[in-house]
Structures are given as structure tokens and as C-alpha cells.
N, C-alpha and C. Protein backbone atom coordinates (compact mmCIF):
# COMPACT_ATOMS: atom_id res chain seq x y z
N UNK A 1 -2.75 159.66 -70.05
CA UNK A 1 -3.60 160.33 -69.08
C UNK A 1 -5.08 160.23 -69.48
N UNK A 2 -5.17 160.44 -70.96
CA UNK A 2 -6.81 160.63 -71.28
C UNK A 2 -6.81 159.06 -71.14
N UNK A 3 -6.72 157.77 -71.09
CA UNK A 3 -7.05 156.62 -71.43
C UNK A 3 -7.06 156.17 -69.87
N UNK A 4 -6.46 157.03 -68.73
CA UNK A 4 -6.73 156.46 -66.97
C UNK A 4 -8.11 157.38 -66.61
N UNK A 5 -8.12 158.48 -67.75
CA UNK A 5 -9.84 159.07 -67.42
C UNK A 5 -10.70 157.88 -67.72
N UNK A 6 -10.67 158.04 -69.14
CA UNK A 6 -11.99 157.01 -69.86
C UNK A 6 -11.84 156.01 -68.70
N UNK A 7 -11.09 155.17 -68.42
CA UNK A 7 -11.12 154.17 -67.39
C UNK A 7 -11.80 154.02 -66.32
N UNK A 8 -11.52 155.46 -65.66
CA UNK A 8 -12.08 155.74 -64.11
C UNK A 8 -13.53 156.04 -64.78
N UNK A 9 -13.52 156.62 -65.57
CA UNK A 9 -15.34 156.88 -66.30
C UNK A 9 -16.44 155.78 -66.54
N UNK A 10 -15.44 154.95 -66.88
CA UNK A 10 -16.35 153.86 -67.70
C UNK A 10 -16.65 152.76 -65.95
N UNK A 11 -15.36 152.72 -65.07
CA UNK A 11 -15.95 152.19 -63.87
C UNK A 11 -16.51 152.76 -62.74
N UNK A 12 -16.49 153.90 -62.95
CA UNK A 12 -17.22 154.87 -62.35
C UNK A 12 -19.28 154.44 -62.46
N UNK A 13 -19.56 154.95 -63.86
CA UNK A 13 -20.73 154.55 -64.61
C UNK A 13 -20.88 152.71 -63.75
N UNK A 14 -19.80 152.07 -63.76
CA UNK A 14 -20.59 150.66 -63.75
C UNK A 14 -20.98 150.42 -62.08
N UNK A 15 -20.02 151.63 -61.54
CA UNK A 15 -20.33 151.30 -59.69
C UNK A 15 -21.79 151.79 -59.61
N UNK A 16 -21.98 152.83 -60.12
CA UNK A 16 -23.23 153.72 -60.11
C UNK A 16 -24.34 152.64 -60.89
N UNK A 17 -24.64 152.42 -61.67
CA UNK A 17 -25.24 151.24 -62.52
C UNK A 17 -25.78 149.93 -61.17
N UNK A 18 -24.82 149.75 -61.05
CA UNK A 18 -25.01 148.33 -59.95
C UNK A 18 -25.06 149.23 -58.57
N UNK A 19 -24.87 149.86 -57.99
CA UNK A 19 -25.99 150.70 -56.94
C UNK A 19 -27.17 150.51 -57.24
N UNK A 20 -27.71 151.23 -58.01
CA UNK A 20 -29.04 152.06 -58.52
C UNK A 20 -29.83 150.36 -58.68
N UNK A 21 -28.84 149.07 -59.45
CA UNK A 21 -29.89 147.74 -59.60
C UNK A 21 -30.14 147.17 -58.20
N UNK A 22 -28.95 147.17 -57.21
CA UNK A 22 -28.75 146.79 -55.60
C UNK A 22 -30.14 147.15 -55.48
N UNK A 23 -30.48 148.98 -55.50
CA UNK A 23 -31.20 149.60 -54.78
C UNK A 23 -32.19 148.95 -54.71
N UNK A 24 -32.73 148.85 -56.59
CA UNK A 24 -34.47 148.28 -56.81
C UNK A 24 -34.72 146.83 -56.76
N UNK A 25 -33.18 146.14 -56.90
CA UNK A 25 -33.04 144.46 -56.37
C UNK A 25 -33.90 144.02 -55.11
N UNK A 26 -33.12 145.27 -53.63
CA UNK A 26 -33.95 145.64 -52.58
C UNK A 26 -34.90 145.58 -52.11
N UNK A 27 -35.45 146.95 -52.91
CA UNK A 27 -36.87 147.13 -52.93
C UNK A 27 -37.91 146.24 -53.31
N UNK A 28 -38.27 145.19 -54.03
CA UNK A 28 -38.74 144.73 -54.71
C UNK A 28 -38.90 143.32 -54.00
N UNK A 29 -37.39 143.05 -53.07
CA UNK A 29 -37.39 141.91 -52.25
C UNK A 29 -38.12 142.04 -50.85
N UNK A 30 -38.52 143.09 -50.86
CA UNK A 30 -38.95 143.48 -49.21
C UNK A 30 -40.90 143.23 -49.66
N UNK A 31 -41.29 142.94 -48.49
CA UNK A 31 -42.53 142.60 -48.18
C UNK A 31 -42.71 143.34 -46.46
N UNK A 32 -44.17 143.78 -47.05
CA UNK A 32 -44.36 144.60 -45.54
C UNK A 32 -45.67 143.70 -45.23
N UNK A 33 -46.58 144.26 -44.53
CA UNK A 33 -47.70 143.99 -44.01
C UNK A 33 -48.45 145.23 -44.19
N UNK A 34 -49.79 145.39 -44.48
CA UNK A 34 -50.44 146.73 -44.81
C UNK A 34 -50.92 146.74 -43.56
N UNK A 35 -51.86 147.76 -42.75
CA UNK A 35 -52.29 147.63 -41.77
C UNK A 35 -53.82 146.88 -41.78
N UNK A 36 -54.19 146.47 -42.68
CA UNK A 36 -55.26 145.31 -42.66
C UNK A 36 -55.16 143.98 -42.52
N UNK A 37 -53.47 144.02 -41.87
CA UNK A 37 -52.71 142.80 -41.90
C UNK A 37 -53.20 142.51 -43.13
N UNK A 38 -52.37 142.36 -44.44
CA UNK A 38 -52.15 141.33 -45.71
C UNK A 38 -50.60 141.73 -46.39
N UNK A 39 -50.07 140.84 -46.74
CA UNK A 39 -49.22 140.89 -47.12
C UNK A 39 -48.60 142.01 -48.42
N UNK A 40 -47.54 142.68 -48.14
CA UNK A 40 -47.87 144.00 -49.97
C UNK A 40 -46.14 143.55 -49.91
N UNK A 41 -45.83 142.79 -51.12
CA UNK A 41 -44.46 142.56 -51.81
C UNK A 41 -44.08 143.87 -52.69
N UNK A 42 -43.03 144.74 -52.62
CA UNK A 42 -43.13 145.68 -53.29
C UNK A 42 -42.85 145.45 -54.84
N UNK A 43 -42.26 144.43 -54.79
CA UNK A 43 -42.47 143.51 -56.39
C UNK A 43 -43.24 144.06 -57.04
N UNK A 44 -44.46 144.51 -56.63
CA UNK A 44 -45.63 144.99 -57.24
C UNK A 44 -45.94 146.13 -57.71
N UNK A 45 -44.70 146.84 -57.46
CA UNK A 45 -44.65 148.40 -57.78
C UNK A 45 -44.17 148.07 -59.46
N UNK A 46 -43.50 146.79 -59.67
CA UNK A 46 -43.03 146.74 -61.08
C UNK A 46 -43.90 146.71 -61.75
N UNK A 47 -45.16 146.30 -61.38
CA UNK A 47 -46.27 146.11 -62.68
C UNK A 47 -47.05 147.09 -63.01
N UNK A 48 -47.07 148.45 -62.28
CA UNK A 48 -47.96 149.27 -62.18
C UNK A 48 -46.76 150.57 -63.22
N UNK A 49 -47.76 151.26 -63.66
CA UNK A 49 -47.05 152.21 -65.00
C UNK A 49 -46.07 153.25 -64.05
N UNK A 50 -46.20 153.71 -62.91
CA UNK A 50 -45.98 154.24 -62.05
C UNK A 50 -45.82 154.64 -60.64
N UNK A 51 -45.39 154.31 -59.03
CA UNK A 51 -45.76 154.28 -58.19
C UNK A 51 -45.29 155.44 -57.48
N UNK A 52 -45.81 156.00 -56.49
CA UNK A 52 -45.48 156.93 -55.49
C UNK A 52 -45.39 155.99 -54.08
N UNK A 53 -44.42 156.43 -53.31
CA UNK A 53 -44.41 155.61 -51.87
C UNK A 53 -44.09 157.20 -50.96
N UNK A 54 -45.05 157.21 -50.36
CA UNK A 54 -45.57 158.11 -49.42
C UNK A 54 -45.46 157.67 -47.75
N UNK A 55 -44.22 158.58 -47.34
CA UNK A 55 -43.95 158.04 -46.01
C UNK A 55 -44.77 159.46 -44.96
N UNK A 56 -45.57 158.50 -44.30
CA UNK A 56 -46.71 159.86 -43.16
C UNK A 56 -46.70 159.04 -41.92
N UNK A 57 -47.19 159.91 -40.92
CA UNK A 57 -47.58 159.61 -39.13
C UNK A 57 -48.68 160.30 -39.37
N UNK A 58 -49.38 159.29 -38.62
CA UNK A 58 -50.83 160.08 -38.34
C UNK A 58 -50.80 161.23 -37.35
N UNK A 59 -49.91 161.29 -36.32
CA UNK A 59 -49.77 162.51 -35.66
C UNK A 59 -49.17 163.49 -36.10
N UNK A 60 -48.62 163.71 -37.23
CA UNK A 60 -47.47 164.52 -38.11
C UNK A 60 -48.39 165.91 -38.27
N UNK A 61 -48.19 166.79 -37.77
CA UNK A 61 -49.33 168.14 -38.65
C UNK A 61 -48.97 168.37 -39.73
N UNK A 62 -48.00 167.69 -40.70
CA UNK A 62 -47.58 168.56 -42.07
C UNK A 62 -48.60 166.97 -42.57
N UNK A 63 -48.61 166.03 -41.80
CA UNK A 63 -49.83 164.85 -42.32
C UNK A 63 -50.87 165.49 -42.52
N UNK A 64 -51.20 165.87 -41.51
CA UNK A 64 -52.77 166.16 -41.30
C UNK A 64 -53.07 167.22 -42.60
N UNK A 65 -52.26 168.18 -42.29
CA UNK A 65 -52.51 169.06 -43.31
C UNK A 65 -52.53 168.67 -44.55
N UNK A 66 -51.96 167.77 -45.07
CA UNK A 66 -51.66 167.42 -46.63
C UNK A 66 -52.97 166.54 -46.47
N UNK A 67 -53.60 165.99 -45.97
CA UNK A 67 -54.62 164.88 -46.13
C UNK A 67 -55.96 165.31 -47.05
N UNK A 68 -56.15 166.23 -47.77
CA UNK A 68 -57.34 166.43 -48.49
C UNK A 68 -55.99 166.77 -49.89
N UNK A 69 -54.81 167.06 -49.75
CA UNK A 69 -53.90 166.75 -51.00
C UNK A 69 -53.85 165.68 -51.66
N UNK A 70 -53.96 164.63 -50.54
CA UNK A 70 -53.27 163.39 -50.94
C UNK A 70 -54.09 162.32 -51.38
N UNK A 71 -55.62 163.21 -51.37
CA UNK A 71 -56.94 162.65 -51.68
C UNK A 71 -57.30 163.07 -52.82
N UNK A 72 -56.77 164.09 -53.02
CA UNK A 72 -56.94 164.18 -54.31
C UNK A 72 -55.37 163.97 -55.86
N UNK A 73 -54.54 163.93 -55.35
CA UNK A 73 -53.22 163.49 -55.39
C UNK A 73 -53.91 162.08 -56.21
N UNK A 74 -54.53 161.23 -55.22
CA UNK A 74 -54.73 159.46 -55.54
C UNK A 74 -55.54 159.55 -56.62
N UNK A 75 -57.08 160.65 -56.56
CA UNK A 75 -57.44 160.68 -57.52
C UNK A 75 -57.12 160.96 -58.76
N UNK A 76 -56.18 161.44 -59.03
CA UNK A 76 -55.88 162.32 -60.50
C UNK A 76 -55.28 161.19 -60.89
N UNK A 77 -54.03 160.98 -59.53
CA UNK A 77 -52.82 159.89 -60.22
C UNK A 77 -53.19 158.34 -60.93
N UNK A 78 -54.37 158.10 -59.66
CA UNK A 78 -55.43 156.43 -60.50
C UNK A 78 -55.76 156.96 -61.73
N UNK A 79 -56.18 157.66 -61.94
CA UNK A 79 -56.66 158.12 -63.12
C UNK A 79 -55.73 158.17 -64.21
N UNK A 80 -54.68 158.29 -63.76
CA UNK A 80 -53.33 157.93 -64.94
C UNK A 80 -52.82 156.63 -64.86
N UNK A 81 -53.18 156.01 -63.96
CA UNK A 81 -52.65 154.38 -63.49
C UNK A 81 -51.25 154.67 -63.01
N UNK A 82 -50.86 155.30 -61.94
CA UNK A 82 -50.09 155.52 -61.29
C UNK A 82 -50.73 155.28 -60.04
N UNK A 83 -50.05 154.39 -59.01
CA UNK A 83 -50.66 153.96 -57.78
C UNK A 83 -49.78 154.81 -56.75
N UNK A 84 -50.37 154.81 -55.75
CA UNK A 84 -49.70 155.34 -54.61
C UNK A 84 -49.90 154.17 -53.48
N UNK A 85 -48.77 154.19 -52.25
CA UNK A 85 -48.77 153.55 -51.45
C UNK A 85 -48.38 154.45 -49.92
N UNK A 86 -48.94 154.52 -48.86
CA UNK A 86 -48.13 154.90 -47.96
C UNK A 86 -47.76 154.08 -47.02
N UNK A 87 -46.62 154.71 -46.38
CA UNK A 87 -45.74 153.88 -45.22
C UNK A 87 -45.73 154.70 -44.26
N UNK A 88 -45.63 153.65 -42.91
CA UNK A 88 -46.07 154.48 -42.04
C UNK A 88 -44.61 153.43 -40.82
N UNK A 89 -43.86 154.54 -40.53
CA UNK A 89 -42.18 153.61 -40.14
C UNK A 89 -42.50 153.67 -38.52
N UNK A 90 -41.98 152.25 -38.17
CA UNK A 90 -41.63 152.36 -36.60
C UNK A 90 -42.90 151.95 -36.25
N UNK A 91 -43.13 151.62 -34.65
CA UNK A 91 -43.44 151.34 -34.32
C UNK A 91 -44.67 152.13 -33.06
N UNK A 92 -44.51 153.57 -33.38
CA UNK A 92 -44.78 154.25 -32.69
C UNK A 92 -46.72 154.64 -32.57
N UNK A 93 -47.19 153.76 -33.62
CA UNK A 93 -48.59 154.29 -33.91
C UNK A 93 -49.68 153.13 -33.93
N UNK A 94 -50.38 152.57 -33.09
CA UNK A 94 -50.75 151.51 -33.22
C UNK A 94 -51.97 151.81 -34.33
N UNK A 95 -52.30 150.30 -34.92
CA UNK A 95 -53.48 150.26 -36.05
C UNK A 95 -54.59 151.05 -36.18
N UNK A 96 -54.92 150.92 -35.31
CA UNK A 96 -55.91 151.77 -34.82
C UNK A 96 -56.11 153.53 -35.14
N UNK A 97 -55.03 154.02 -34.90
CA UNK A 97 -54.75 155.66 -35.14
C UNK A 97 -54.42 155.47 -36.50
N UNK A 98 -53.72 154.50 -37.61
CA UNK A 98 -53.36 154.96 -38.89
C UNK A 98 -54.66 154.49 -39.44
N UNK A 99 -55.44 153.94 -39.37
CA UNK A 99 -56.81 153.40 -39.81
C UNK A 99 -57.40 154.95 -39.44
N UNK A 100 -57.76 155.16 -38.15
CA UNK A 100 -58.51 156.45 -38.25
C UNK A 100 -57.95 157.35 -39.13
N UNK A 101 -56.65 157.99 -39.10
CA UNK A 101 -55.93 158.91 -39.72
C UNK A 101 -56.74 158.43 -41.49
N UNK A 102 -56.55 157.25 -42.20
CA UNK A 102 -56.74 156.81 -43.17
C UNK A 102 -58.37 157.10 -43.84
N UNK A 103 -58.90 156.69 -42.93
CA UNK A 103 -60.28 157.31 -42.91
C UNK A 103 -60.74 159.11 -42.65
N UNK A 104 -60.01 159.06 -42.08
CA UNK A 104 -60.92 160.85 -41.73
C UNK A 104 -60.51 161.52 -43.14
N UNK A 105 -59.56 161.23 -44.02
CA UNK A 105 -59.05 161.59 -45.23
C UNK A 105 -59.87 160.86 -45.94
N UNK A 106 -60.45 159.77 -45.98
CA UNK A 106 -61.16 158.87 -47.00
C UNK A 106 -59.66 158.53 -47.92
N UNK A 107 -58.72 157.77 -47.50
CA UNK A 107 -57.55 157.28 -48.39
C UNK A 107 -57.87 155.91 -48.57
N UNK A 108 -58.08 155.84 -50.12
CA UNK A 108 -58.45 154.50 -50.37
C UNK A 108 -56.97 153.63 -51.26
N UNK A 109 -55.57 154.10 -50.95
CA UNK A 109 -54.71 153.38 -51.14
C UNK A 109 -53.84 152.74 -49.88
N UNK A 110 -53.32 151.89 -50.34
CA UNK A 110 -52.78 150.99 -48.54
C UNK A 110 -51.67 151.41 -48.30
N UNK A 111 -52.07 150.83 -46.98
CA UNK A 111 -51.09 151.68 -45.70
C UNK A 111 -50.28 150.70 -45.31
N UNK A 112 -48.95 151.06 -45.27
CA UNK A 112 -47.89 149.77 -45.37
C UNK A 112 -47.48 149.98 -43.93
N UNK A 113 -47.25 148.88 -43.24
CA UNK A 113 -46.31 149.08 -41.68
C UNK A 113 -45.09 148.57 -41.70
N UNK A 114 -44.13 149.40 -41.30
CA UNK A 114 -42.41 149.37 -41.66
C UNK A 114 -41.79 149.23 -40.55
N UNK A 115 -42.40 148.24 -39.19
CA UNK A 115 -41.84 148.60 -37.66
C UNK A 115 -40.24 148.48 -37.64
N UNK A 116 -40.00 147.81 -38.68
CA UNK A 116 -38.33 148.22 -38.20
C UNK A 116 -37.61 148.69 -39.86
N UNK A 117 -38.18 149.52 -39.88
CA UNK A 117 -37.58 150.30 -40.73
C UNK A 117 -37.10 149.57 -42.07
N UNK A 118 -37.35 148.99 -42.55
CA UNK A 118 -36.71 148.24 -43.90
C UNK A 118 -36.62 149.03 -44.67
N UNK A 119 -37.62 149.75 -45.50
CA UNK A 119 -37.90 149.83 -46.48
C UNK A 119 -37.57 151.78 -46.13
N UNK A 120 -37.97 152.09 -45.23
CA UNK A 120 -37.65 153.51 -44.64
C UNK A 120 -35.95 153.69 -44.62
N UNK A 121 -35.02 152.61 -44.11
CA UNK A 121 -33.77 152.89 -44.51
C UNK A 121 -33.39 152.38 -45.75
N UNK A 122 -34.15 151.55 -46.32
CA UNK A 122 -33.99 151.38 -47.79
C UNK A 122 -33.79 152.60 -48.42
N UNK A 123 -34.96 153.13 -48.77
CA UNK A 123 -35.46 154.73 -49.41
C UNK A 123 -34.57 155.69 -48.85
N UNK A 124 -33.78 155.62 -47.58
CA UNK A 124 -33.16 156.69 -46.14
C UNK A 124 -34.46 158.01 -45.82
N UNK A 125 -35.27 157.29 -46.53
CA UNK A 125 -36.54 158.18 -45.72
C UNK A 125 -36.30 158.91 -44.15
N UNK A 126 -36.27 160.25 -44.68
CA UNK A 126 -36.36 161.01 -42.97
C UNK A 126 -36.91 161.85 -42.53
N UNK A 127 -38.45 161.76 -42.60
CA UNK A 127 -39.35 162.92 -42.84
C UNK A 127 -40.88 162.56 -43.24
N UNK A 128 -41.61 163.16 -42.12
CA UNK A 128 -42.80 162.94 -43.08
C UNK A 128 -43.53 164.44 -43.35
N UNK A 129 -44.62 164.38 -44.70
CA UNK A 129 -44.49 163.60 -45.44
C UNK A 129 -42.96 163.71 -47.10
N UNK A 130 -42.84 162.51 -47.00
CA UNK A 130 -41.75 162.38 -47.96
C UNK A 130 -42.57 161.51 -48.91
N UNK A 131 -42.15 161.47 -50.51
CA UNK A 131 -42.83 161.17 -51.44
C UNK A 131 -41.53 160.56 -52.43
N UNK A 132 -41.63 159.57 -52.85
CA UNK A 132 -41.27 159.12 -53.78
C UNK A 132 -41.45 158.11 -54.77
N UNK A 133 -41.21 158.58 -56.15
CA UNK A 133 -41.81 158.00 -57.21
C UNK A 133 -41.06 157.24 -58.17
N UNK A 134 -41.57 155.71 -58.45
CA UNK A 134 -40.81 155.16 -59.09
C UNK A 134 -41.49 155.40 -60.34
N UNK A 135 -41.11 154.72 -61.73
CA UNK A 135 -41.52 154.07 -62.68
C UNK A 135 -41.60 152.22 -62.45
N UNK A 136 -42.34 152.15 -63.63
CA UNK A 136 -42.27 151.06 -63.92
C UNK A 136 -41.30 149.62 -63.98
N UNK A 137 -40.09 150.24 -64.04
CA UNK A 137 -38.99 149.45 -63.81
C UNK A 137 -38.48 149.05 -62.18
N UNK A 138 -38.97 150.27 -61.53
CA UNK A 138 -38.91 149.89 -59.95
C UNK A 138 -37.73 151.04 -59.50
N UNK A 139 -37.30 152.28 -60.92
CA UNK A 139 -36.23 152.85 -60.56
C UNK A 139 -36.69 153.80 -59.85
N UNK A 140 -36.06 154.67 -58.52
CA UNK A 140 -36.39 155.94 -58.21
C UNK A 140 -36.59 157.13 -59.26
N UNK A 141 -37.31 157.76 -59.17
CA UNK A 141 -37.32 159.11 -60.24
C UNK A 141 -37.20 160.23 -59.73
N UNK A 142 -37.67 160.33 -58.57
CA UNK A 142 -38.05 161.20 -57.72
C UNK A 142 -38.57 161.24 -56.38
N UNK A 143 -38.00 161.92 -56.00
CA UNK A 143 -37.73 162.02 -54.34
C UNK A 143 -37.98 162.78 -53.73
N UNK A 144 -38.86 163.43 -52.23
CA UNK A 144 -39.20 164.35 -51.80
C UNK A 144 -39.65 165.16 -50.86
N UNK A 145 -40.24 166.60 -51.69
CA UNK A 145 -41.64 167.06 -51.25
C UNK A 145 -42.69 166.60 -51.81
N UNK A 146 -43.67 166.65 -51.50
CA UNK A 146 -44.84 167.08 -52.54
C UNK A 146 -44.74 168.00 -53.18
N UNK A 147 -44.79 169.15 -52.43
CA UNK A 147 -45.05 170.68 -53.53
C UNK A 147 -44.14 171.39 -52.00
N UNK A 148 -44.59 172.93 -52.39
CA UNK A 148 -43.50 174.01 -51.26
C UNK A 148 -44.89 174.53 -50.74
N UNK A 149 -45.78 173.72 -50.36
CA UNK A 149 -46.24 174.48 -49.21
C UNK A 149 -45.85 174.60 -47.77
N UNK A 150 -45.41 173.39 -47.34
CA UNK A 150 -44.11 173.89 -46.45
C UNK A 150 -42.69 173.85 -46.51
N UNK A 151 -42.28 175.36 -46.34
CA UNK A 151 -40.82 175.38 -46.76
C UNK A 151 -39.71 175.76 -45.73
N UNK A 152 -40.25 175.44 -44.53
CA UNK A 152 -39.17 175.39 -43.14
C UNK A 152 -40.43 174.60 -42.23
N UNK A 153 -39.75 174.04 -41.10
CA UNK A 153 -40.34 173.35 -39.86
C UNK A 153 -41.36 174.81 -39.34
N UNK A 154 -42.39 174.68 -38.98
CA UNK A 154 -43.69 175.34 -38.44
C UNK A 154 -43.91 176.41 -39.08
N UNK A 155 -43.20 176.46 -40.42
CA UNK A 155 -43.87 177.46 -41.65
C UNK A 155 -44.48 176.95 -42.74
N UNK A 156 -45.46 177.84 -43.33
CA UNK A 156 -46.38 177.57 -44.70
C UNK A 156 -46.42 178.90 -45.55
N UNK A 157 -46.91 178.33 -46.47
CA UNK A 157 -47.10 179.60 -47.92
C UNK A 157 -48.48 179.22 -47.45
N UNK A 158 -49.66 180.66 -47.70
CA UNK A 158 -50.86 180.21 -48.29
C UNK A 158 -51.59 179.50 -48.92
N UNK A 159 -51.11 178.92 -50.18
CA UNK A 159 -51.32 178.47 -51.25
C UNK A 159 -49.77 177.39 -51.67
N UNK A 160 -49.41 176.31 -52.10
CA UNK A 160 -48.60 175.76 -53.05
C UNK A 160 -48.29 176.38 -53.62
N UNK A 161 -46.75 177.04 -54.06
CA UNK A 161 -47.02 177.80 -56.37
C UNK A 161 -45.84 176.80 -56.96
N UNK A 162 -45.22 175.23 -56.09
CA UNK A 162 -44.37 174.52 -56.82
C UNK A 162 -45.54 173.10 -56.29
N UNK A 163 -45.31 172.30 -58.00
CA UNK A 163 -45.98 171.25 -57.11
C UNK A 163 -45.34 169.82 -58.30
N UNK A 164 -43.92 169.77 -56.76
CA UNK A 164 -42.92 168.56 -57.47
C UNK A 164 -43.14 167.45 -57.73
N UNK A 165 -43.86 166.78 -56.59
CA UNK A 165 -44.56 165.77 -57.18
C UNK A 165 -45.58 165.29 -58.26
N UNK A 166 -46.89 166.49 -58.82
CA UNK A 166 -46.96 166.20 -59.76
C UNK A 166 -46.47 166.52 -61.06
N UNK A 167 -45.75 167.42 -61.06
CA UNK A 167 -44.55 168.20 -62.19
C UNK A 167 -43.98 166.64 -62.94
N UNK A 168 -43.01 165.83 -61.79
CA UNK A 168 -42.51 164.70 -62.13
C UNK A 168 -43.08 163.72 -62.27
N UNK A 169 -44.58 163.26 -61.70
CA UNK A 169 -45.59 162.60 -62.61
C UNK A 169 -45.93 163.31 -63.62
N UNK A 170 -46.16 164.14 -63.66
CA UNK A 170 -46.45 164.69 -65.65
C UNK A 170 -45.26 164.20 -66.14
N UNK A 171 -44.22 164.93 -66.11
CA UNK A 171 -43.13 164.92 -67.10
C UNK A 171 -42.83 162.83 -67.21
N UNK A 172 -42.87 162.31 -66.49
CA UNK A 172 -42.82 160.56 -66.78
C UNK A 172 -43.68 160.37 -67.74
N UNK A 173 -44.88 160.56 -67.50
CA UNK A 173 -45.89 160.28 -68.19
C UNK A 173 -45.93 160.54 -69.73
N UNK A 174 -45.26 161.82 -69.52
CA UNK A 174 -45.38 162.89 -71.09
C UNK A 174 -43.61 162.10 -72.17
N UNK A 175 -42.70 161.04 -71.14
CA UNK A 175 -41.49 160.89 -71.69
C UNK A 175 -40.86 162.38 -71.53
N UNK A 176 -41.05 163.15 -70.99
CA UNK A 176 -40.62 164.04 -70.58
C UNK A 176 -38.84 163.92 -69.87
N UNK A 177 -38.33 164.60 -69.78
CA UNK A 177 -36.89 165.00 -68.59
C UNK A 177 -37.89 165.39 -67.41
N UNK A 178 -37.78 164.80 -65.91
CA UNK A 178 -38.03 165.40 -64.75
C UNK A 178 -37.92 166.45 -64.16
N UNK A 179 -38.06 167.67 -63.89
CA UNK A 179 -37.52 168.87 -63.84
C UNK A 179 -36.98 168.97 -62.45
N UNK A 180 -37.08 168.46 -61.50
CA UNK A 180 -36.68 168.45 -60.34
C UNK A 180 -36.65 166.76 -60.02
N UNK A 181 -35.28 165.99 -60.01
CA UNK A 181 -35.73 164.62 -59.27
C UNK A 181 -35.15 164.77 -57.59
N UNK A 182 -35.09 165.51 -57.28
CA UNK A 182 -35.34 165.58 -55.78
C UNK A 182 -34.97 166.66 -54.93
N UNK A 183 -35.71 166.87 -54.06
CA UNK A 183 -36.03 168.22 -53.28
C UNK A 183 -35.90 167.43 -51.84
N UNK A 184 -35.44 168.79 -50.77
CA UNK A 184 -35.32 168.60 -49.10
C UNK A 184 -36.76 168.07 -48.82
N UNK A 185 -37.17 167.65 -48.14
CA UNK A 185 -38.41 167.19 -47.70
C UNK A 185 -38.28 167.76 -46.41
N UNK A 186 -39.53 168.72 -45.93
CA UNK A 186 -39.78 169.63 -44.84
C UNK A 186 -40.88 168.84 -43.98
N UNK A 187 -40.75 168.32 -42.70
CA UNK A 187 -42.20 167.88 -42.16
C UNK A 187 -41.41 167.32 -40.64
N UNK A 188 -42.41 166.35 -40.18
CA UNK A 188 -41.84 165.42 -38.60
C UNK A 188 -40.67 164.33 -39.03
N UNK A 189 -39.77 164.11 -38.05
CA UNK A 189 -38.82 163.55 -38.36
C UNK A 189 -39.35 161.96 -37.74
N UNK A 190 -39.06 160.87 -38.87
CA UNK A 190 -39.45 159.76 -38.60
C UNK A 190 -38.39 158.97 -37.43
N UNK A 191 -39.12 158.63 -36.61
CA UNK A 191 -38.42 157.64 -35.28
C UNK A 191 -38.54 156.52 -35.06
């Protein structure tokens, strides 16, 4: 009996193993278009010490609202050489509105266009904004919220007092354990 455990254990571990490589195999093979039309291979998330992929709508109010977060979010995180990227899924927003949206924030990281969802059902992204952070290897670490300033559909706290996303950039950074690798993500539902 103990030797049909170890068994189911040890192929258990190897289904899970080869998921998790599928996943970042995936990821890494997909190429979007930023909205400055140029090409962004996510390949490129491997070279960078850290990435965040940030799925938003410019019409989203939990967007709008986070947009002086996520400005300063880029700043701290460049500053650790952790890049951020956002995606912006479907087809629903022409260039024009995610460029403005991009600007009225002053966001000086690129804006990826996902019109048919690749990389959004890659991730199963369903929500904006949703946040997730790889390492260097291209593995997920973390998955999300940002923080709990909103913690139901058309509710807010005053203030943030959890803030998951950078908790789990510290703790990467520090070789740390992640203290949360993934939380419900509260915001507009991506279409």
C-alpha cells in the first residue's frame, strides 16, 4: 500500500512539474503587439529579474482608480529591475482610448493588445485590474490583487492596509517564502 502511495506521489509531482513548464513553454511563445504597434515576445519576461503582467480597461473604474498606484507601483518596482507590462484583452477599446488612459496616468511601461485573448486565457485572467508576477525563470509567483482596496464589486476601504502585490515583490527579492501567492481579484470582468 505505502509503495502505490509513493507512486501516485512521485507521478503526481511529475504531472504538476510539466503543467507549470507547458504553462511558461506558453507564455514565452506568445507575441502580442503593444499598442504602438511593435512587436513584445513575452520571451522577454525571462531576462528581466522580475515581471508583473497587469491586465486593465481603460473604462474599468477599479482602472481608473488604481492609476496614480500603478505609477507609482512602476516606479519603486524599476527601481528594483522588476518590469511591469500591461494587457489590455479583446477587442473592445480602440488605440486611441488605451493611449489616452496610458497618458492621463503618465504610464511609461507598454501596453500589450490581446484581441483574442491568448495570453488572457493563457494566465485565465478574469478581471481587471488583475496582477501577476513572474520571476525570472518565466514561473508564475503570484497572482491577483494588487492590495484590498477593493474588496467586493462597487466597494472600497479608505486607505489599502494589505498590499499583495508588493508584499510578493519584496519577499522574491529578499529570497523570501511569498506570503500570499494568490488572492480573488475584485474589479470589471474582462470580455
Amino acid at each position: 500500500m505505502k509503495l502505490i502511495a509513493v507512486i501516485f506521489l512521485i507521478s503526481s509531482l511529475s504531472v504538476f512539474s510539466c503543467q507549470n513548464e507547458n504553462e511558461n513553454t506558453l507564455i514565452s511563445s506568445i507575441t502580442l503587439q503593444t499598442v504602438d504597434h511593435q512587436d513584445f515576445s513575452f520571451k522577454q519576461i525571462t531576462s528581466n529579474k522580475a515581471s508583473v503582467i497587469l491586465f486593465l480597461q481603460p473604462e474599468c473604474p477599479f482602472c481608473n482608480s488604481y492609476g496614480k498606484t500603478l505609477k507609482q507601483l512602476d516606479s519603486v518596482f524599476s527601481a528594483k529591475k522588476v518590469k511591469m507590462y500591461a494587457v489590455v484583452a479583446g477587442k473592445n477599446f480602440p488605440d486611441s482610448e488605451i493611449v489616452e488612459y496610458r497618458n492621463k496616468f503618465d504610464l511609461e511601461f507598454p501596453f500589450l493588445l490581446d484581441p483574442e485573448f491568448v495570453i488572457t486565457r493563457q494566465l485565465q485572467a478574469s478581471v481587471t485590474p488583475q496582477a501577476f508576477l513572474f520571476n525570472g525563470r518565466g514561473e508564475k509567483i503570484y497572482y491577483g490583487m494588487i492590495d484590498n482596496w477593493g474588496y467586493e464589486i462597487g466597494k472600497t476601504r479608505a486607505h489599502a492596509t494589505e498590499f499583495y502585490l508588493t508584499d510578493a515583490v519584496n519577499a522574491f527579492l529578499s529570497n523570501q517564502p511569498i506570503p500570499l501567492d494568490s488572492t480573488k481579484a475584485i474589479g470589471c470582468y474582462i470580455q
